[in-house]
N, C-alpha and C. Protein backbone atom coordinates (compact mmCIF):
# COMPACT_ATOMS: atom_id res chain seq x y z
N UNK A 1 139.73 140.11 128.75
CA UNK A 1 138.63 139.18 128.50
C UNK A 1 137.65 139.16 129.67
N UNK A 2 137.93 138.81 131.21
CA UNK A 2 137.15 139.02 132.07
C UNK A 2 136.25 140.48 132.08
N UNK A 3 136.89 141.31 131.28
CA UNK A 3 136.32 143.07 131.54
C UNK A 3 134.93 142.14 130.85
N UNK A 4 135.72 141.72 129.63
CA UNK A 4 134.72 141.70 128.63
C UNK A 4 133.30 141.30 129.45
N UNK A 5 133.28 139.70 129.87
CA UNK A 5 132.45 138.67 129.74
C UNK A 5 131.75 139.52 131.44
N UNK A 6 132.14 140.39 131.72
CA UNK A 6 132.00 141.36 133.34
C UNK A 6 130.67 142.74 132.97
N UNK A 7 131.38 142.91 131.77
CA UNK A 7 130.50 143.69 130.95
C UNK A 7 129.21 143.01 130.39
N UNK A 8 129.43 142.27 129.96
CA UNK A 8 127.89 141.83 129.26
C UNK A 8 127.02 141.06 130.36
N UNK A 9 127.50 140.93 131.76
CA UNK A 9 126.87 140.62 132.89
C UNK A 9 126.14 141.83 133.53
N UNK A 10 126.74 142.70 132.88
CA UNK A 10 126.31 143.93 133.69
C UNK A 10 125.08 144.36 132.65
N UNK A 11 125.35 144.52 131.77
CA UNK A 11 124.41 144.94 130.39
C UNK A 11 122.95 145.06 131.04
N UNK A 12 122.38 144.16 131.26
CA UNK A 12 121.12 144.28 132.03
C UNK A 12 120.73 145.72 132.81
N UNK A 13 121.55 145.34 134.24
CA UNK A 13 121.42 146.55 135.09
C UNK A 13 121.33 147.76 134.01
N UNK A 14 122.63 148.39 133.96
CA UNK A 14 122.52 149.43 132.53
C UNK A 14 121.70 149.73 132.15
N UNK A 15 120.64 149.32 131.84
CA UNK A 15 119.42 150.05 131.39
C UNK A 15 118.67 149.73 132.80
N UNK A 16 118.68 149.11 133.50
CA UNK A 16 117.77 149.57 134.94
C UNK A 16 118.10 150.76 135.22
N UNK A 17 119.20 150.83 135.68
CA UNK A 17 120.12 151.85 136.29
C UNK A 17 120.17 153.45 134.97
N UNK A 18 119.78 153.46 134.47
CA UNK A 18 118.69 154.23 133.70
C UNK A 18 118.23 155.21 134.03
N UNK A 19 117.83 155.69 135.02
CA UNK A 19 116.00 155.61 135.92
C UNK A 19 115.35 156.76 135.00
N UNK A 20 116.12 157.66 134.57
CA UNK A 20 115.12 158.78 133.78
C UNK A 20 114.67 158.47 132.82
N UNK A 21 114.85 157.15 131.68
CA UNK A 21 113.93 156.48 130.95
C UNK A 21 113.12 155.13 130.78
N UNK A 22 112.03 154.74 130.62
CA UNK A 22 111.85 153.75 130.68
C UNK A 22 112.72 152.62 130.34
N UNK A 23 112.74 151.13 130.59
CA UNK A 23 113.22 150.53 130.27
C UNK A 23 112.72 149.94 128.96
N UNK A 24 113.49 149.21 127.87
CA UNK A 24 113.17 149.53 126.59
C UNK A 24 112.80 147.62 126.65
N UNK A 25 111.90 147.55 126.16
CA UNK A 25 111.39 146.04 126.01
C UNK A 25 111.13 145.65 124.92
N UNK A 26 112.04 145.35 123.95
CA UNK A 26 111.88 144.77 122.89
C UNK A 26 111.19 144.14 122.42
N UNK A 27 111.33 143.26 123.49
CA UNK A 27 110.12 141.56 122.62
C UNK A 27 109.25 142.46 122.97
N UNK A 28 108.33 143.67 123.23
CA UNK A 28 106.88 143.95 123.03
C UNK A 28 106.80 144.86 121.59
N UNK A 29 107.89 144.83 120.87
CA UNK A 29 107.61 145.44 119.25
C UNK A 29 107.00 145.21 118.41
N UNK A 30 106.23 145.42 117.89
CA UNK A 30 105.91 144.55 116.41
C UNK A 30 106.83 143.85 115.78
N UNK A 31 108.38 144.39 115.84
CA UNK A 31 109.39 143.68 114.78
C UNK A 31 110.28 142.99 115.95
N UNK A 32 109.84 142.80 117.09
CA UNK A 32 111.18 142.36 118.02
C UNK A 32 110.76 140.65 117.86
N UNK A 33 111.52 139.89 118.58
CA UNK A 33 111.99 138.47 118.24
C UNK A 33 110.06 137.57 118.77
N UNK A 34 109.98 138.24 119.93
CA UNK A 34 108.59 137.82 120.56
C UNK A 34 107.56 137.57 119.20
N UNK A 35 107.28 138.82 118.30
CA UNK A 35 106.10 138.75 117.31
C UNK A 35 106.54 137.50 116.49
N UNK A 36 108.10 138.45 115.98
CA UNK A 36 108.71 137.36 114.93
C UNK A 36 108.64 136.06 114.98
N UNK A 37 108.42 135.40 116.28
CA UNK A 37 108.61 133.84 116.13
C UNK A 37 106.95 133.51 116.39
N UNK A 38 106.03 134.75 116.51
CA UNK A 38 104.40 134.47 116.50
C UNK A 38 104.06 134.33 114.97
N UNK A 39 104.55 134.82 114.36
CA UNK A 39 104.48 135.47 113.04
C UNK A 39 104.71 134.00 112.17
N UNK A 40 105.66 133.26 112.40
CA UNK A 40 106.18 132.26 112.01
C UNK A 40 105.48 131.01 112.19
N UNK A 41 104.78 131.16 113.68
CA UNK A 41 104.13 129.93 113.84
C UNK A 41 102.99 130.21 113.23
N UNK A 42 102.23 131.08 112.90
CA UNK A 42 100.95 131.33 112.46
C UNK A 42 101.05 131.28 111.17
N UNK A 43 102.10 131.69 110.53
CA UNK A 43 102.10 131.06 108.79
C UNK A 43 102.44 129.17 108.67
N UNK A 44 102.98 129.01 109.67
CA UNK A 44 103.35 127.76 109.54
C UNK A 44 101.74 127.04 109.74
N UNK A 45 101.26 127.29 110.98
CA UNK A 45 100.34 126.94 111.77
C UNK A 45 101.09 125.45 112.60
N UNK A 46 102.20 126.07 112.74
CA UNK A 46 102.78 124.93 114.46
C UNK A 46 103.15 125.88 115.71
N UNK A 47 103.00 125.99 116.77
CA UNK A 47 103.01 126.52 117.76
C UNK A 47 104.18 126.24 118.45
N UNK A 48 105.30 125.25 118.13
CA UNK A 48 106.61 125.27 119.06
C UNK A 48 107.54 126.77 118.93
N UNK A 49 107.67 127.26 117.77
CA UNK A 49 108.28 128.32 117.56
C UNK A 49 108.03 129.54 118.74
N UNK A 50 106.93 129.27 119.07
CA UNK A 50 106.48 130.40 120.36
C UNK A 50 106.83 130.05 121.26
N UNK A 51 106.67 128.47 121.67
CA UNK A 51 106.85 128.39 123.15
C UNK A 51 108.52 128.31 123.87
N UNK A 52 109.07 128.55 122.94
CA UNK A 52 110.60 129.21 124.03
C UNK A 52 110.63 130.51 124.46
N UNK A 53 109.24 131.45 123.96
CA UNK A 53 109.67 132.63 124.70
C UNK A 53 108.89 132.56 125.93
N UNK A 54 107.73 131.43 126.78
CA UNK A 54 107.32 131.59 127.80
C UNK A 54 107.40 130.41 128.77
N UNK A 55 107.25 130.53 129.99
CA UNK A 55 107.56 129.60 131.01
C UNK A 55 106.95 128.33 130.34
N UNK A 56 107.16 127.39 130.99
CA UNK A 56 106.50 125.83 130.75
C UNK A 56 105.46 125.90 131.44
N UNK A 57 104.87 126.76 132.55
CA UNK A 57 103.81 126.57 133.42
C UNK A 57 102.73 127.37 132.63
N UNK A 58 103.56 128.08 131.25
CA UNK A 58 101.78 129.10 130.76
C UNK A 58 101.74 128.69 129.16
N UNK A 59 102.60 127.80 129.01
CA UNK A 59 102.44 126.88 127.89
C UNK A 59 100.82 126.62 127.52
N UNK A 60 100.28 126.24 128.31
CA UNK A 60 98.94 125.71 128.00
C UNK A 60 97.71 126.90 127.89
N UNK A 61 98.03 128.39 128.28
CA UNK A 61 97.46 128.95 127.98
C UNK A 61 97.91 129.91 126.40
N UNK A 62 99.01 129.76 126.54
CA UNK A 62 99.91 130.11 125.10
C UNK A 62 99.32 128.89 123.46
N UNK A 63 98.89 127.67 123.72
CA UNK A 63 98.35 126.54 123.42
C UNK A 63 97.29 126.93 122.85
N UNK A 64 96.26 127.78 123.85
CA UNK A 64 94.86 127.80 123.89
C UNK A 64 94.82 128.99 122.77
N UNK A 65 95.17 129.65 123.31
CA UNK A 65 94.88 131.33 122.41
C UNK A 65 95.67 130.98 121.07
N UNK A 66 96.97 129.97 120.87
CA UNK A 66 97.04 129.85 119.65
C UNK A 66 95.89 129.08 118.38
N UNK A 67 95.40 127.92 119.28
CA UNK A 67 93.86 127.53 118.67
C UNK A 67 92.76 128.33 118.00
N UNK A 68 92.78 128.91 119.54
CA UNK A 68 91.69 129.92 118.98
C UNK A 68 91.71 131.15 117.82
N UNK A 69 93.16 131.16 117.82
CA UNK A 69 93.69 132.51 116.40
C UNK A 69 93.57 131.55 115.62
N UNK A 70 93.98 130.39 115.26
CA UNK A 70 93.93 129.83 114.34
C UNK A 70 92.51 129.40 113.61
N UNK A 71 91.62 128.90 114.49
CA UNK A 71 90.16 129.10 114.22
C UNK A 71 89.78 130.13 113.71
N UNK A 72 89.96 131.63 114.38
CA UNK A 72 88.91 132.90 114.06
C UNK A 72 89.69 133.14 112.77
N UNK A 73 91.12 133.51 112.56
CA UNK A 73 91.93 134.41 111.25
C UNK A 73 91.08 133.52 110.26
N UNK A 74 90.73 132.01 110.09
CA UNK A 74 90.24 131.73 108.60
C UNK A 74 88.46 132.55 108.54
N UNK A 75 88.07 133.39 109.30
CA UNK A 75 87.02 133.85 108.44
C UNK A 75 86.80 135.05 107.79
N UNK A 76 88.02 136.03 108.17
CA UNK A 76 88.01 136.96 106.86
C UNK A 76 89.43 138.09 107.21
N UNK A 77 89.44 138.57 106.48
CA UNK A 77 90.77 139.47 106.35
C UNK A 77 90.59 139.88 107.80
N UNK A 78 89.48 140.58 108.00
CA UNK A 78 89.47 141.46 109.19
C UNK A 78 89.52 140.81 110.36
N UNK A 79 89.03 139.71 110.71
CA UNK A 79 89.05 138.46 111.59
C UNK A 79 90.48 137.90 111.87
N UNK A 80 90.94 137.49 110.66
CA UNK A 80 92.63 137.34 110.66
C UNK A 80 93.66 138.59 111.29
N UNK A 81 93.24 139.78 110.57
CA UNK A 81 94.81 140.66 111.92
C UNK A 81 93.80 140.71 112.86
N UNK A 82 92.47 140.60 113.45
CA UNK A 82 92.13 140.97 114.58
C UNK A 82 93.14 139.44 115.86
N UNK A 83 92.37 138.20 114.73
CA UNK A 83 92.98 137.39 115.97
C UNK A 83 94.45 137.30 115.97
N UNK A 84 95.29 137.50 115.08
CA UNK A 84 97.05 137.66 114.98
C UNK A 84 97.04 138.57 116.11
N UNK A 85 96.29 139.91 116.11
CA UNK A 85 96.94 140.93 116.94
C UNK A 85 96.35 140.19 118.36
N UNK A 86 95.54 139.42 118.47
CA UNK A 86 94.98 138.86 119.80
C UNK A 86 96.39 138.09 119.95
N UNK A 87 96.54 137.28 119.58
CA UNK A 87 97.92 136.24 119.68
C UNK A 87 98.62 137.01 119.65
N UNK A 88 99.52 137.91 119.38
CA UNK A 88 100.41 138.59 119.64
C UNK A 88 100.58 139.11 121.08
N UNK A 89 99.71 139.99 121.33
CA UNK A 89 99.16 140.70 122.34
C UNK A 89 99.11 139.14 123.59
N UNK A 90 98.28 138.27 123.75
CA UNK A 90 98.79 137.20 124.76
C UNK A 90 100.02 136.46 124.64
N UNK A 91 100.64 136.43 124.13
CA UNK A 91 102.31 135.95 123.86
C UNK A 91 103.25 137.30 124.60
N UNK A 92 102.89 137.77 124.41
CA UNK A 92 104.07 139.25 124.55
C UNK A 92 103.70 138.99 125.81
N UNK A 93 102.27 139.40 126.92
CA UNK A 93 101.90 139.72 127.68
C UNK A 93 102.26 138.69 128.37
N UNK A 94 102.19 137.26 128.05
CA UNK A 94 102.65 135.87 128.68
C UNK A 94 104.19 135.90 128.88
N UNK A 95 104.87 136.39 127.78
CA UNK A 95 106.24 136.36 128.09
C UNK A 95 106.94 137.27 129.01
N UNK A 96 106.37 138.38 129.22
CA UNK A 96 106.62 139.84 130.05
C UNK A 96 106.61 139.31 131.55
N UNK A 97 105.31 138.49 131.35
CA UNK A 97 104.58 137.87 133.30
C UNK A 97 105.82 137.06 133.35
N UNK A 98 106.56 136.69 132.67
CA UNK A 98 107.55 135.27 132.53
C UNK A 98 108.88 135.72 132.90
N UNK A 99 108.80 136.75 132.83
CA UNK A 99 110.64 137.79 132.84
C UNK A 99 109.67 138.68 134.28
N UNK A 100 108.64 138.82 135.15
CA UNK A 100 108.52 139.60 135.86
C UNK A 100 108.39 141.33 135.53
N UNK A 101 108.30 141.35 134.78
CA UNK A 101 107.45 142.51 134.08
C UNK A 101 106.49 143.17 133.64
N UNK A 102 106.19 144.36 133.70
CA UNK A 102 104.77 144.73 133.20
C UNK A 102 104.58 144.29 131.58
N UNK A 103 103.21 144.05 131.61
CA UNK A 103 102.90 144.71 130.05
C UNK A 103 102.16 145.62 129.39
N UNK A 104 102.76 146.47 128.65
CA UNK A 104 102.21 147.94 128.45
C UNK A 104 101.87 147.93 127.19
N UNK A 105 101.71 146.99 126.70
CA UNK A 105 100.73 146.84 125.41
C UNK A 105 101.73 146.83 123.84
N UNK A 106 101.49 146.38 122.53
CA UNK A 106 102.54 145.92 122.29
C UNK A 106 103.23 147.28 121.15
N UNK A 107 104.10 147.65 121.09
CA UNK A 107 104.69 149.19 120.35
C UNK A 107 104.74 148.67 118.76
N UNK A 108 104.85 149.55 118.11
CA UNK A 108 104.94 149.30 116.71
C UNK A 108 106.13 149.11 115.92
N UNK A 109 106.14 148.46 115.07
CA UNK A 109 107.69 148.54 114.42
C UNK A 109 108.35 149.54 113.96
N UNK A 110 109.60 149.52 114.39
CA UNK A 110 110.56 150.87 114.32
C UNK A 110 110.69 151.53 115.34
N UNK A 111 110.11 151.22 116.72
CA UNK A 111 110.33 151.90 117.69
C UNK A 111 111.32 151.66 118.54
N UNK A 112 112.23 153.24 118.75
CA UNK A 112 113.88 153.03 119.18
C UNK A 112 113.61 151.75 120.56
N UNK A 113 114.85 151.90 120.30
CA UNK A 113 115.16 150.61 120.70
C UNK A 113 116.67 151.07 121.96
N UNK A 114 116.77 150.56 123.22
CA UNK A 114 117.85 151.09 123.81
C UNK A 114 119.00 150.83 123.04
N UNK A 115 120.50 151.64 123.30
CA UNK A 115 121.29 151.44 122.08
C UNK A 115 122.03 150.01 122.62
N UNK A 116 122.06 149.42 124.07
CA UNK A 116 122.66 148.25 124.38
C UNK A 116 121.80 147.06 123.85
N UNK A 117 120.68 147.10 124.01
CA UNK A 117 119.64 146.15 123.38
C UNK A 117 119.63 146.15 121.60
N UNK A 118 119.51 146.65 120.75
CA UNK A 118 120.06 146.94 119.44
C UNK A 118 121.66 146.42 119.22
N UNK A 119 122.40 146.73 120.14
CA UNK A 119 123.70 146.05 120.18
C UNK A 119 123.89 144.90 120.62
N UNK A 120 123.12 144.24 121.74
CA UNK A 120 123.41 142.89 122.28
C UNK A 120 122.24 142.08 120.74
N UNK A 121 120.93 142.19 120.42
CA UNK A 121 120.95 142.01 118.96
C UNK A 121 121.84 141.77 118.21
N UNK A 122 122.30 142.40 117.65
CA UNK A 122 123.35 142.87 116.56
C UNK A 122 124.78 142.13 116.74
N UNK A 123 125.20 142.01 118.18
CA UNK A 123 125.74 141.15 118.53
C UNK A 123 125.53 139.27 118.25
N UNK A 124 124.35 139.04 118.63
CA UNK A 124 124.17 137.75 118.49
C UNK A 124 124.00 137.57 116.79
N UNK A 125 123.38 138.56 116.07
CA UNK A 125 123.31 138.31 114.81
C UNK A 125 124.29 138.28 113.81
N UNK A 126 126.13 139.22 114.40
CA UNK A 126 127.10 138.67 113.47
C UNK A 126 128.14 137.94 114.19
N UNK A 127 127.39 137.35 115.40
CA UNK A 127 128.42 136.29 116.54
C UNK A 127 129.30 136.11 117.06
N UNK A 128 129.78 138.10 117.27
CA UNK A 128 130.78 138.45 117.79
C UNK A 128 130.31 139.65 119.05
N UNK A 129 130.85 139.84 120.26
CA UNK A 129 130.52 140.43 121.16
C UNK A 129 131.53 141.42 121.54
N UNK A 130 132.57 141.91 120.49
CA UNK A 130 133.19 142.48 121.01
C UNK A 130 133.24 144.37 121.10
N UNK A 131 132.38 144.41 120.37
CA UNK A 131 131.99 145.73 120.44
C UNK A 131 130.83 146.06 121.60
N UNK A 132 129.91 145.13 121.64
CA UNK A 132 129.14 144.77 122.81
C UNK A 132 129.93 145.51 123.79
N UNK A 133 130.44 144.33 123.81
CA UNK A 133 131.87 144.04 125.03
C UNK A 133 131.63 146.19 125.64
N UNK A 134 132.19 146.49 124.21
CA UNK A 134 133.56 147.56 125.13
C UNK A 134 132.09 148.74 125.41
N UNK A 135 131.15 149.19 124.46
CA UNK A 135 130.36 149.81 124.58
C UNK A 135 129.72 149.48 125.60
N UNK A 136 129.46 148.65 126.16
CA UNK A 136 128.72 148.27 128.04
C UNK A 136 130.21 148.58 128.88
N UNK A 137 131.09 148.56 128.60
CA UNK A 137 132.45 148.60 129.78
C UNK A 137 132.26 149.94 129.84
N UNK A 138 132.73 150.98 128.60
CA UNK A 138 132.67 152.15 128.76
C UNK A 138 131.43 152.66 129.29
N UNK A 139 130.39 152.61 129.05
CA UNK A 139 129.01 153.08 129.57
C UNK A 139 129.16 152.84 131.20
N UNK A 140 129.54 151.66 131.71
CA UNK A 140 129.51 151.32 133.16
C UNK A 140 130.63 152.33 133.84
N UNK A 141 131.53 151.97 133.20
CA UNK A 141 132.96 153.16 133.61
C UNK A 141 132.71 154.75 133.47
N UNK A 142 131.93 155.44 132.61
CA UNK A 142 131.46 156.41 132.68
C UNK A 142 130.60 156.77 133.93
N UNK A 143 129.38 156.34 134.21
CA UNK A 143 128.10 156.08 135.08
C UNK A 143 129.25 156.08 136.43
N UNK A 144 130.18 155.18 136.50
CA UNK A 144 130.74 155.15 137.77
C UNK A 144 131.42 156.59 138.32
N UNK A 145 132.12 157.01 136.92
CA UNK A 145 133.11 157.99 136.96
C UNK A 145 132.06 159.27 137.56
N UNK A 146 130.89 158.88 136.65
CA UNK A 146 130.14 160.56 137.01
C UNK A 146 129.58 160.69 138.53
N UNK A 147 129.14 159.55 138.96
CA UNK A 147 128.72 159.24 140.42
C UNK A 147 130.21 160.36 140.92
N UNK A 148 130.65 159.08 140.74
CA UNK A 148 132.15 159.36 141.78
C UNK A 148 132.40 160.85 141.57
N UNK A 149 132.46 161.40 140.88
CA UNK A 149 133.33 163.28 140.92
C UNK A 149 132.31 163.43 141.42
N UNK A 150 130.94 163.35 141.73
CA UNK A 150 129.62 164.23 141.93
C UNK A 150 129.77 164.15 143.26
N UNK A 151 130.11 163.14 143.81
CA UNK A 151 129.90 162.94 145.29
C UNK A 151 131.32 163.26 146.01
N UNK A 152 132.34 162.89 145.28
CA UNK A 152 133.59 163.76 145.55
C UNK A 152 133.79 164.96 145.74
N UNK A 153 132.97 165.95 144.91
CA UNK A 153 132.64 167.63 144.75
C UNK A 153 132.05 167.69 145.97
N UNK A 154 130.75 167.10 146.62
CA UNK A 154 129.96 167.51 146.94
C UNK A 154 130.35 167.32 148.30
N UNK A 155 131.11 166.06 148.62
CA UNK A 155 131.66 166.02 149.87
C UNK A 155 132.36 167.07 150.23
N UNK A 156 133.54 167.94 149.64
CA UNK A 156 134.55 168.91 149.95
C UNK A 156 133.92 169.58 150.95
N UNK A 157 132.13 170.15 150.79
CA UNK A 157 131.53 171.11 151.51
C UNK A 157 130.35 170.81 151.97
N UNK A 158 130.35 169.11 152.15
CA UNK A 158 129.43 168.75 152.69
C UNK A 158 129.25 169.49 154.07
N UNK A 159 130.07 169.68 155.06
CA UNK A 159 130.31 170.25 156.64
C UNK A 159 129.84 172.16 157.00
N UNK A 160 129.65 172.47 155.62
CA UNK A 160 129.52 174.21 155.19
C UNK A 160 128.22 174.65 155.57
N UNK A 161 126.94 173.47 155.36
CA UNK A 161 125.58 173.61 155.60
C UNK A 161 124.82 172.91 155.82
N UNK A 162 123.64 172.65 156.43
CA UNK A 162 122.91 171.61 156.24
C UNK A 162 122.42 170.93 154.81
N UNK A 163 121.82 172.16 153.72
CA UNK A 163 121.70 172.07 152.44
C UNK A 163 122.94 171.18 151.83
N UNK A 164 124.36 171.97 152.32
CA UNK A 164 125.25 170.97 151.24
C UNK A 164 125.73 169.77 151.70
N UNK A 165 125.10 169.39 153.17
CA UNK A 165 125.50 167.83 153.32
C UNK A 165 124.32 167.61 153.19
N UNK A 166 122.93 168.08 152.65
CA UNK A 166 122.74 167.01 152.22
C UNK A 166 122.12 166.65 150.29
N UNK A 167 123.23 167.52 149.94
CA UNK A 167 123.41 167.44 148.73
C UNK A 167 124.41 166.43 148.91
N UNK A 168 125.67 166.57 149.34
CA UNK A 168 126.33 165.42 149.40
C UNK A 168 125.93 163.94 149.84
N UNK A 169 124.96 164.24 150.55
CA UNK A 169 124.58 162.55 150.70
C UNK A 169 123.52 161.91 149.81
N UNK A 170 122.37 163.09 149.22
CA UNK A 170 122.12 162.34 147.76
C UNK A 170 123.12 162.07 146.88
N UNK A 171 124.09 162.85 146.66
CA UNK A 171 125.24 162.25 145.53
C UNK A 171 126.02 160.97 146.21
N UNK A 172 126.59 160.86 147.42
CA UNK A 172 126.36 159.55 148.03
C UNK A 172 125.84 158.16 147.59
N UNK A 173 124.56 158.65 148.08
CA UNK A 173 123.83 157.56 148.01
C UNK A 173 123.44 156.72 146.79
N UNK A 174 123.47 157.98 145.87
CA UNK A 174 123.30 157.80 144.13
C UNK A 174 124.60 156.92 143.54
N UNK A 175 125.64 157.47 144.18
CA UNK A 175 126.96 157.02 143.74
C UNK A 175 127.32 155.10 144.49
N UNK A 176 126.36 155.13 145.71
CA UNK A 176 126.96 154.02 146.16
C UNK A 176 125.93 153.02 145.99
N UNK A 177 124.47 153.31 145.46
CA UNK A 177 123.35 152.37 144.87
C UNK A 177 123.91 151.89 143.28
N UNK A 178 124.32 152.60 142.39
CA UNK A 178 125.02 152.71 141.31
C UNK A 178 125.94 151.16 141.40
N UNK A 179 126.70 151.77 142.19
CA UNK A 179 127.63 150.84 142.17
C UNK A 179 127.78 149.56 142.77
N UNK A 180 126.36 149.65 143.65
CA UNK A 180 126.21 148.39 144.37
C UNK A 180 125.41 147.64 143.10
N UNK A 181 124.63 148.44 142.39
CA UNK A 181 123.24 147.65 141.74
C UNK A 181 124.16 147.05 140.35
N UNK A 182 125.33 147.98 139.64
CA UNK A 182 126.21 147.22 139.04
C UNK A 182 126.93 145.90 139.62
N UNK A 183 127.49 145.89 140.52
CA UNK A 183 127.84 145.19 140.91
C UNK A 183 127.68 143.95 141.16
N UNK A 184 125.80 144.03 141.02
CA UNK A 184 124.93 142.71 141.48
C UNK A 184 124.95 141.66 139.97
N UNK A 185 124.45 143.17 139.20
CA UNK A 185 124.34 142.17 137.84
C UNK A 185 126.00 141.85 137.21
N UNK A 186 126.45 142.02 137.73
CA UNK A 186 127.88 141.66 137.32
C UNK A 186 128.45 140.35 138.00
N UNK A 187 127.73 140.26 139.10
CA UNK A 187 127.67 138.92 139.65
C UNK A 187 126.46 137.75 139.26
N UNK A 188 125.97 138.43 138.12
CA UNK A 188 124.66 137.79 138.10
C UNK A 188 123.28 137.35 139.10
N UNK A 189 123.63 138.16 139.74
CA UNK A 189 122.01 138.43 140.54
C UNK A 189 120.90 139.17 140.00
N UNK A 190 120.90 139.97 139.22
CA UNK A 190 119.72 140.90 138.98
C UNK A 190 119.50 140.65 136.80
N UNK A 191 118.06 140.98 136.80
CA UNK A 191 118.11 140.89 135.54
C UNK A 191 116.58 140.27 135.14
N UNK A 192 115.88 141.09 134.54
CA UNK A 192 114.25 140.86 134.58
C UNK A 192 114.32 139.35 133.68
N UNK A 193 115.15 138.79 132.78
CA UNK A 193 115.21 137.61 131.90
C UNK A 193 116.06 136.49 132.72
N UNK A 194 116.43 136.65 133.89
CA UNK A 194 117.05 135.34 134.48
C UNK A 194 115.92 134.98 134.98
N UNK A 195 115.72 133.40 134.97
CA UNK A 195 114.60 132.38 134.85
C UNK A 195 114.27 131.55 136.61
């Protein structure tokens, strides 16, 4: 059970620790939870539904731009997705500044999705974490394992050349940032959504 609840602390890092692909940002989808609860307030026309995805300090600009969509969409089809996609586009971008993140403008629906993010989803949606669970344990235990032989190999002949120590000390260093930067979010230090 601790692996477990050790694992989904770590989940975060995991896709930091990444580095050869971007990090995958959901709430900027068309179909991720960010639009979805824009989507909702704008058929409704009440604005609380939005404001749990951004700080309390940009509330009032989240406020404003919802007004103003609500004003422009009633004067014609084309006016309406222009100002939705305006409201969208400052919600996403408000919530991104809110988690310390860029915003890179908002992706379209259907676009992959990391497979831990799709799973921590999927997770909350049939309210069980235990597949979560093991698919972040194994992923972390892998990542560790591959560090570790790389820098294990590389040490044997680190002393042979200058070249192969310092191949061994990038595998090193790779192997012991890895495991430090797991380590953090496993303690809960790191994580673009802690508040």
């Amino acid at each position: 059970m601790r692996l477990r609840l050790a694992a989904l602390g770590g989940f975060t890092v995991l896709i930091g620790l990444a580095a050869a692909r971007p990090a995958a940002a959901h709430c900027d989808t068309m179909d991720g939870p960010v639009v979805a609860a824009a989507k909702v307030a704008l058929r409704t026309g009440d604005v609380p539904p939005v404001l749990k995805w951004v700080r309390k300090e940009h509330e009032p600009e989240i406020r404003a731009a919802f007004a103003r969509t609500l004003k422009v969409r009633t004067a014609s089809e084309d006016a309406r997705q222009l100002a939705d996609t305006y409201f969208f586009e400052t919600l996403v971008r408000v919530h991104r500044a809110g988690e310390g993140a860029p915003y890179t403008g908002l992706k379209p629906a259907g676009t992959e999705l990391d497979p831990a993010v799709a799973a921590a989803d999927k997770a909350l949606d049939k309210g069980a974490v235990d597949e979560l669970a093991r698919m972040i344990a194994a992923e972390a235990e892998a990542g560790v394992r591959r560090r570790f032989e790389r820098a294990l190999t590389a040490r044997k002949s680190a002393e042979s050349s200058v070249d192969a120590g310092r191949e061994y000390v990038e595998a090193y260093v790779e192997f012991m940032h890895y495991v430090e930067k797991l380590h953090e979010a496993l303690r809960g230090h790191s994580g673009a959504h802690a508040h």
